[in-house]
PDB file of N, CA and C in Angstrom:
ATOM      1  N   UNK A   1     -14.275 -11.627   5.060  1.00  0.00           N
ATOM      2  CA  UNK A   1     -13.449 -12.800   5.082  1.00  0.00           C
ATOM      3  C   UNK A   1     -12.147 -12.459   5.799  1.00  0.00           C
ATOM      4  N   UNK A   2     -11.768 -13.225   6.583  1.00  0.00           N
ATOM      5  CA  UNK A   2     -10.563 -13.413   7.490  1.00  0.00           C
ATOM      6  C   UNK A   2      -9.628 -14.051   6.902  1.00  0.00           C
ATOM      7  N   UNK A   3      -8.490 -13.764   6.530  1.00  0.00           N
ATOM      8  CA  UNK A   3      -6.671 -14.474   6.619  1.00  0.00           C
ATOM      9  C   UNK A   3      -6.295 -14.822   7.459  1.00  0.00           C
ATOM     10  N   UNK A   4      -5.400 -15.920   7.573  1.00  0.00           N
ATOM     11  CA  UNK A   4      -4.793 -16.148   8.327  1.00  0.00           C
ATOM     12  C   UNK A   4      -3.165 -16.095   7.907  1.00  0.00           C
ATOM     13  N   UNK A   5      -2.618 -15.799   7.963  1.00  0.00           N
ATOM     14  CA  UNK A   5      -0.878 -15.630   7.577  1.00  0.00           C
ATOM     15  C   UNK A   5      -0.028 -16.407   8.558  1.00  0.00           C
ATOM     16  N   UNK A   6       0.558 -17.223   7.364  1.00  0.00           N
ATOM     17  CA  UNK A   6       1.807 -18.369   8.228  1.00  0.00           C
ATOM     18  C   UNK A   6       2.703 -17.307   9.255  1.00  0.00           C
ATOM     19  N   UNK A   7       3.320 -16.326   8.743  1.00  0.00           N
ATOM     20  CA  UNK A   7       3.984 -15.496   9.664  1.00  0.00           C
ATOM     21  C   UNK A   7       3.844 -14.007   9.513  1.00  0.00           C
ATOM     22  N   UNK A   8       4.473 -13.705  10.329  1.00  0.00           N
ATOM     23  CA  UNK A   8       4.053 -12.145  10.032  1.00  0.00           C
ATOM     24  C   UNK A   8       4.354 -11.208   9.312  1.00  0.00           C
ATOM     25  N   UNK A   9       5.646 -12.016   8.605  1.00  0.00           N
ATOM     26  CA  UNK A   9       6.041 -11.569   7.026  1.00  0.00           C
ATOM     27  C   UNK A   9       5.002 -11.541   6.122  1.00  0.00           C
ATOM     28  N   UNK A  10       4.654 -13.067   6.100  1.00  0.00           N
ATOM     29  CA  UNK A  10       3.387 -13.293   5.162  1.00  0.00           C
ATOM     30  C   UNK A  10       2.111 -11.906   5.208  1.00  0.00           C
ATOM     31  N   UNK A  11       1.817 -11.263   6.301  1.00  0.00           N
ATOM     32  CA  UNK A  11       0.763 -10.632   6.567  1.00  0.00           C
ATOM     33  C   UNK A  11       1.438  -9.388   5.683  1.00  0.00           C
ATOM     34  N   UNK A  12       2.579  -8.607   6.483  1.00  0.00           N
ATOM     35  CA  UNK A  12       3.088  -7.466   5.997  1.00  0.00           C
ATOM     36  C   UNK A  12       3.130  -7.716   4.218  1.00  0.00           C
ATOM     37  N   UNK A  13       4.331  -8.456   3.731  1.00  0.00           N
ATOM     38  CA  UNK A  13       3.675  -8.186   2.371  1.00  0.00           C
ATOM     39  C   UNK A  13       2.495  -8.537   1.850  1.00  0.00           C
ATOM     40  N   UNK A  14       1.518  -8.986   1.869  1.00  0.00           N
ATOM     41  CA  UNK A  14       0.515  -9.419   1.283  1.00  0.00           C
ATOM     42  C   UNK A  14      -0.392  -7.776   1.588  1.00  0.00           C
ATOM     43  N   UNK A  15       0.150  -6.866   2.765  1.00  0.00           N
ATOM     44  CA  UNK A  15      -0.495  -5.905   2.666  1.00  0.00           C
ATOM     45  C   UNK A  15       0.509  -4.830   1.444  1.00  0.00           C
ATOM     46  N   UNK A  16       1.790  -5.174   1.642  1.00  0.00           N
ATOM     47  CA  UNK A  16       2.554  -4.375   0.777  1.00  0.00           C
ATOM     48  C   UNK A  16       2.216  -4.388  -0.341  1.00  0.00           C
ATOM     49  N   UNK A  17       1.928  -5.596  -1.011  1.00  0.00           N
ATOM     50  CA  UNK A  17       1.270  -5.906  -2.616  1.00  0.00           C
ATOM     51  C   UNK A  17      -0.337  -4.918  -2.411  1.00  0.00           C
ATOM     52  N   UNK A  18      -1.120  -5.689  -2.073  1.00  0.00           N
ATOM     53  CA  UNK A  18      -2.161  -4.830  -1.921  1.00  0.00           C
ATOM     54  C   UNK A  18      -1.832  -3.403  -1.743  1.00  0.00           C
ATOM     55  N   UNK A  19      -1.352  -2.255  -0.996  1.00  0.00           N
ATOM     56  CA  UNK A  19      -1.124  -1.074  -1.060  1.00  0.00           C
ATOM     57  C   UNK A  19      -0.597  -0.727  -2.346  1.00  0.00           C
ATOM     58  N   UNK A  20       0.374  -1.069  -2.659  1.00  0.00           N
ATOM     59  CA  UNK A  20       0.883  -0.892  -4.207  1.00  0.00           C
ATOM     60  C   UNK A  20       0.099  -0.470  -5.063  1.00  0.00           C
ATOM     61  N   UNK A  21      -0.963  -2.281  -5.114  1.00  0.00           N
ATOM     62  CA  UNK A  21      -2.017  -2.142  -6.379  1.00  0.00           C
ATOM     63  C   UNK A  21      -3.145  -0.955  -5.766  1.00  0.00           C
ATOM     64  N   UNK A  22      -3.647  -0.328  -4.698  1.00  0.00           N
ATOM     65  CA  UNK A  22      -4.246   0.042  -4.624  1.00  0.00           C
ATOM     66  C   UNK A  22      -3.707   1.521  -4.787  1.00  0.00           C
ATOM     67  N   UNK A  23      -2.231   2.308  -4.944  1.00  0.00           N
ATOM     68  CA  UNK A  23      -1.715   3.041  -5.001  1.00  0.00           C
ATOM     69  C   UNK A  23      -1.619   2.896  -6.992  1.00  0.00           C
ATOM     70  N   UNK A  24      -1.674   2.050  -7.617  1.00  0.00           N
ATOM     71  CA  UNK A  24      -1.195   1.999  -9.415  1.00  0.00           C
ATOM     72  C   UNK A  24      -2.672   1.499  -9.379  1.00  0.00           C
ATOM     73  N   UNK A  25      -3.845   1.701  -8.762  1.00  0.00           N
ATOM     74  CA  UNK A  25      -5.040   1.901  -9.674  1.00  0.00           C
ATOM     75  C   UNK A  25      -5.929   3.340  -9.087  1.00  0.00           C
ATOM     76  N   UNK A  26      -4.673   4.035  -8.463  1.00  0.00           N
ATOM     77  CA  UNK A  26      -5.469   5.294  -8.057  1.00  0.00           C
ATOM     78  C   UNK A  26      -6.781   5.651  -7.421  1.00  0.00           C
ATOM     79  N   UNK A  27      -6.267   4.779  -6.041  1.00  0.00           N
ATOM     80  CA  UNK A  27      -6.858   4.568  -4.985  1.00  0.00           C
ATOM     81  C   UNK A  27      -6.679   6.121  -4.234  1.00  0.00           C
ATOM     82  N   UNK A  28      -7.758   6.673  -3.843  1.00  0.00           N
ATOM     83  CA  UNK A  28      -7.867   8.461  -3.405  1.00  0.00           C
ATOM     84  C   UNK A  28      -6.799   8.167  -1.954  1.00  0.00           C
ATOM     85  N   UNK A  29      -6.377   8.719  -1.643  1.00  0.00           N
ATOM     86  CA  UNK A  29      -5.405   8.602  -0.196  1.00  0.00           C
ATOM     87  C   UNK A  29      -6.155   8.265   0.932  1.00  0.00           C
ATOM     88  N   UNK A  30      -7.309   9.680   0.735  1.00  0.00           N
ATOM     89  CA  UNK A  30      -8.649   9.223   2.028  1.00  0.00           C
ATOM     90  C   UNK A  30      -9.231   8.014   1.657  1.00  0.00           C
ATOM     91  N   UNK A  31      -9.130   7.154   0.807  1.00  0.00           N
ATOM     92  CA  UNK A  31      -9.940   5.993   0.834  1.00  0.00           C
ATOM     93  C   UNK A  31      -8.793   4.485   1.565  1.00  0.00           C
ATOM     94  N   UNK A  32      -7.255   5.182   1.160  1.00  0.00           N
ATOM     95  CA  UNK A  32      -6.427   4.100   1.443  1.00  0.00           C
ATOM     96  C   UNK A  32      -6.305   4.156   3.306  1.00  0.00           C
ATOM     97  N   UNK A  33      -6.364   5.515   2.921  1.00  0.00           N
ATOM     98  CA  UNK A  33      -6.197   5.801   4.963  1.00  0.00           C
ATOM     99  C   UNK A  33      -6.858   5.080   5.625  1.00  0.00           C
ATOM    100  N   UNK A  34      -8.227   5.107   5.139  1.00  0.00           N
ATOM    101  CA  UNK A  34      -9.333   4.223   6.199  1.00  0.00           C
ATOM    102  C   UNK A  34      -9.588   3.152   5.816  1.00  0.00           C
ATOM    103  N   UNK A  35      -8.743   2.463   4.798  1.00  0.00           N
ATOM    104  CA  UNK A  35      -8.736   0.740   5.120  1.00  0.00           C
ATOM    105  C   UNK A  35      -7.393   0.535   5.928  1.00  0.00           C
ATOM    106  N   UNK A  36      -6.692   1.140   6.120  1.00  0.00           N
ATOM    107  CA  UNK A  36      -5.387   0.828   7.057  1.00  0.00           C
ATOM    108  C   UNK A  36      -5.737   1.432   8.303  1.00  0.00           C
ATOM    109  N   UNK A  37      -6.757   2.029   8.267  1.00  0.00           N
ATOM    110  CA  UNK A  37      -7.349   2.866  10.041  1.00  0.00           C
ATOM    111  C   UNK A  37      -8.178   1.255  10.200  1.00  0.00           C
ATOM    112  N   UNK A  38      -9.013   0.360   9.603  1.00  0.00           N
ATOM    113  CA  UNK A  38      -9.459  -0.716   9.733  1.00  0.00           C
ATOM    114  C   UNK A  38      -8.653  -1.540   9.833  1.00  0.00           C
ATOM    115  N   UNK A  39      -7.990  -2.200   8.960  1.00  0.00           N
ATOM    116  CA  UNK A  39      -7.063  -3.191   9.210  1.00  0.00           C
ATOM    117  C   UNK A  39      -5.966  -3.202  10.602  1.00  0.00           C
ATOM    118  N   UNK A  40      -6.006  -1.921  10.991  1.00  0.00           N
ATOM    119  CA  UNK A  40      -5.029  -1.847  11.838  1.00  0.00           C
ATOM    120  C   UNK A  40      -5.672  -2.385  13.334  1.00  0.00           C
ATOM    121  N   UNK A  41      -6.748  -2.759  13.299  1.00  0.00           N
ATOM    122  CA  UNK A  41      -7.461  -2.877  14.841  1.00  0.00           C
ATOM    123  C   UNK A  41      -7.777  -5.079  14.867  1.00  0.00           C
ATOM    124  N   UNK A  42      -7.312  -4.957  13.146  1.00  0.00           N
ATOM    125  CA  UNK A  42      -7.598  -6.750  12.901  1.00  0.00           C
ATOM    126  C   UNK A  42      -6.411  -7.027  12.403  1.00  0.00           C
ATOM    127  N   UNK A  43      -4.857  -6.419  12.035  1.00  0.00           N
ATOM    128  CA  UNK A  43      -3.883  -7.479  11.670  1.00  0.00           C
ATOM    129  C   UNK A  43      -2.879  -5.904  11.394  1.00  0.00           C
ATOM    130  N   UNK A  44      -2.074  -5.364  12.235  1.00  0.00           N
ATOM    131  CA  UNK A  44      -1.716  -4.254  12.380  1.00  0.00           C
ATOM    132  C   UNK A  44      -0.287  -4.530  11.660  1.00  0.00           C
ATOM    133  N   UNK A  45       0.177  -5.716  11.128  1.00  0.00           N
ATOM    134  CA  UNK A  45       1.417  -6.039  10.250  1.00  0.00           C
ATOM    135  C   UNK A  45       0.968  -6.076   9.169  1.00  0.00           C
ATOM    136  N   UNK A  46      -0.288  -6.187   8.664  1.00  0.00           N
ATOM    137  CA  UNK A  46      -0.756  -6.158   7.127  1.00  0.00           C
ATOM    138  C   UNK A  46      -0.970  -4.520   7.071  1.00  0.00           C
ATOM    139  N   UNK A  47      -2.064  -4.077   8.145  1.00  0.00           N
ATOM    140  CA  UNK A  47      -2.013  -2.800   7.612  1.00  0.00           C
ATOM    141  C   UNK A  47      -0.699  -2.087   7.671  1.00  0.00           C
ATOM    142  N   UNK A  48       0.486  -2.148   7.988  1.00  0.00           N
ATOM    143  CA  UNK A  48       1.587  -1.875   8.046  1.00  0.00           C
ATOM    144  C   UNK A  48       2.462  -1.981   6.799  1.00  0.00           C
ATOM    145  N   UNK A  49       2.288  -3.005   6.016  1.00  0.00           N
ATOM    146  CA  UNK A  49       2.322  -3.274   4.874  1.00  0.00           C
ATOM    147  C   UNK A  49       1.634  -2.746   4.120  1.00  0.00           C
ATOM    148  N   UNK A  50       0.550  -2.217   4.217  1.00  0.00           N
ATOM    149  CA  UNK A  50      -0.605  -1.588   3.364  1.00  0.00           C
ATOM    150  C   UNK A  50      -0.065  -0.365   3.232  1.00  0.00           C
ATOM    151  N   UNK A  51       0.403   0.464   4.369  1.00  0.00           N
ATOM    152  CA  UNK A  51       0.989   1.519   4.383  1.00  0.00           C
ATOM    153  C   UNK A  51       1.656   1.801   3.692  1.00  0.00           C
ATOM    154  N   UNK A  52       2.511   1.221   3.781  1.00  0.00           N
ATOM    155  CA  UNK A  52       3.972   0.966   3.123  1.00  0.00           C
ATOM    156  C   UNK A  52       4.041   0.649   1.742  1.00  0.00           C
ATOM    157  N   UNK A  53       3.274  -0.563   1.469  1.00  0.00           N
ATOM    158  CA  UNK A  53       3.254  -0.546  -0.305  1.00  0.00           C
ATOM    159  C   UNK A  53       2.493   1.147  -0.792  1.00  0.00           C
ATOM    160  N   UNK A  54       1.188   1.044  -0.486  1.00  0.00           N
ATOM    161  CA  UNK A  54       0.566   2.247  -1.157  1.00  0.00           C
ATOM    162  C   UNK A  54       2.092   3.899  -1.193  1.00  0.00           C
ATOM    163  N   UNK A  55       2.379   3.932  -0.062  1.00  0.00           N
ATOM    164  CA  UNK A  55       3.393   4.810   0.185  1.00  0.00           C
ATOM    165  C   UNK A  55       4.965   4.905  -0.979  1.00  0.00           C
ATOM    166  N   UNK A  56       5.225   3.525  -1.021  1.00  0.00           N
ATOM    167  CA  UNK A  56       6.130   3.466  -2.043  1.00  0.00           C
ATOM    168  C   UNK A  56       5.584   3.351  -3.107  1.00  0.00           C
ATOM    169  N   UNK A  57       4.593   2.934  -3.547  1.00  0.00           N
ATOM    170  CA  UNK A  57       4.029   2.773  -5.685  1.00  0.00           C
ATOM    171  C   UNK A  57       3.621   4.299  -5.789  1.00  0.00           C
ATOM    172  N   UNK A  58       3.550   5.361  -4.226  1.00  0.00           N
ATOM    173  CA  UNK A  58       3.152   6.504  -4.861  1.00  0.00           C
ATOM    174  C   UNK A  58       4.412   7.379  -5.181  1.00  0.00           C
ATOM    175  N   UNK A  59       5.484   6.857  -4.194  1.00  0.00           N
ATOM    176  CA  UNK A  59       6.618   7.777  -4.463  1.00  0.00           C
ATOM    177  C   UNK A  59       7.167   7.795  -6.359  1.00  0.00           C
ATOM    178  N   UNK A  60       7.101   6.052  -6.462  1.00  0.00           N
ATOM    179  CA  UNK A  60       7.598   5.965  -6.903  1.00  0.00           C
ATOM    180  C   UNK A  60       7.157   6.407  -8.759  1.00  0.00           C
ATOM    181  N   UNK A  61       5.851   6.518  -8.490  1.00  0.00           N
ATOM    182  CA  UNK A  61       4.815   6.807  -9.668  1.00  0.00           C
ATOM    183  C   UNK A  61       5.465   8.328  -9.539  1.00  0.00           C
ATOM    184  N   UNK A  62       5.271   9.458  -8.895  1.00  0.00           N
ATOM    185  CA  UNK A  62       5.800  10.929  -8.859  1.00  0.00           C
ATOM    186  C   UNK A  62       6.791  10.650  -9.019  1.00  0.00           C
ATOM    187  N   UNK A  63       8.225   9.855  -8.605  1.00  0.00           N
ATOM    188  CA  UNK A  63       9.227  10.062  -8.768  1.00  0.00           C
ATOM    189  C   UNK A  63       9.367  10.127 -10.684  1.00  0.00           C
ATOM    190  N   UNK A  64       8.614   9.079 -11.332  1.00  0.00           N
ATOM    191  CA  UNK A  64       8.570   8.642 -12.522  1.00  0.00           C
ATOM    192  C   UNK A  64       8.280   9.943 -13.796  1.00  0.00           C
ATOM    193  N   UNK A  65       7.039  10.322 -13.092  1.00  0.00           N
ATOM    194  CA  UNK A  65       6.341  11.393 -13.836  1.00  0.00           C
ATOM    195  C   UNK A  65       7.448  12.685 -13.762  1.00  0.00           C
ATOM    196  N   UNK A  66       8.114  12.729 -12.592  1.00  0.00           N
ATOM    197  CA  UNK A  66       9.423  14.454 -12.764  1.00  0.00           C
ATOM    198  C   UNK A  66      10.131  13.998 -13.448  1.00  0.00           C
ATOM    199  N   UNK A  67      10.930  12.156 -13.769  1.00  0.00           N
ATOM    200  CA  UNK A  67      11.464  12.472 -14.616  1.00  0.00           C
ATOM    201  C   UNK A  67      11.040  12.423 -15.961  1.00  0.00           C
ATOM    202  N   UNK A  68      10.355  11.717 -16.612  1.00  0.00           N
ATOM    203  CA  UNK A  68       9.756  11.763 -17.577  1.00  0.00           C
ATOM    204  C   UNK A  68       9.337  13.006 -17.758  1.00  0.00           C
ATOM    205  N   UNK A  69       8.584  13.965 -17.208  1.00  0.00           N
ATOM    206  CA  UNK A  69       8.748  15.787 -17.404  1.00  0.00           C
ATOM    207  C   UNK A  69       9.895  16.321 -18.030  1.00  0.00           C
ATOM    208  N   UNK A  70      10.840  16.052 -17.264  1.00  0.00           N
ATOM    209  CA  UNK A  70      12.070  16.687 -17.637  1.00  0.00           C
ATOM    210  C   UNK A  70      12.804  16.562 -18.889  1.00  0.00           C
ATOM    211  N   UNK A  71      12.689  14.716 -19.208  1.00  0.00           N
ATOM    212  CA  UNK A  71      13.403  14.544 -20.335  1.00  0.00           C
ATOM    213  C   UNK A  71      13.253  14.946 -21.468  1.00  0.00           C
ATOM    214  N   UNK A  72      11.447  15.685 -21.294  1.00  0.00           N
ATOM    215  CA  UNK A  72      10.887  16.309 -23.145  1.00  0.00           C
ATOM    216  C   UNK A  72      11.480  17.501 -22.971  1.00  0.00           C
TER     217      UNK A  72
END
């Protein structure tokens, strides 16, 4: 199935959300890589977004876990 996105905002986050969730349900990296190696040849602002969310829900999940380490 094909999207169409009002603008190209619309595309980028809608990939940003998606990367996220696919980054907070522990999506393997090699599996996120090659839907953004795909998407990128059919809507290269979503997979851009895809990037980008998965990239930040992972920082931000490690960032979470050092501190939570630390505080026990």
């Amino acid at each position: 199935m094909h999207t169409t996105y009002r603008t190209a905002t619309d595309a980028f986050n809608a990939g940003f959300l998606d990367g996220e969730l696919a980054a907070i349900t522990k999506l393997p990296a090699r599996q996120a890589h090659a839907r953004i190696s795909m998407a990128e040849q059919h809507d290269p602002l979503y997979a851009q977004g895809y990037s980008d969310g998965y990239l930040h829900a992972t920082a931000t999940n490690a960032a979470l876990r050092v501190r939570g380490g630390s505080e026990r």
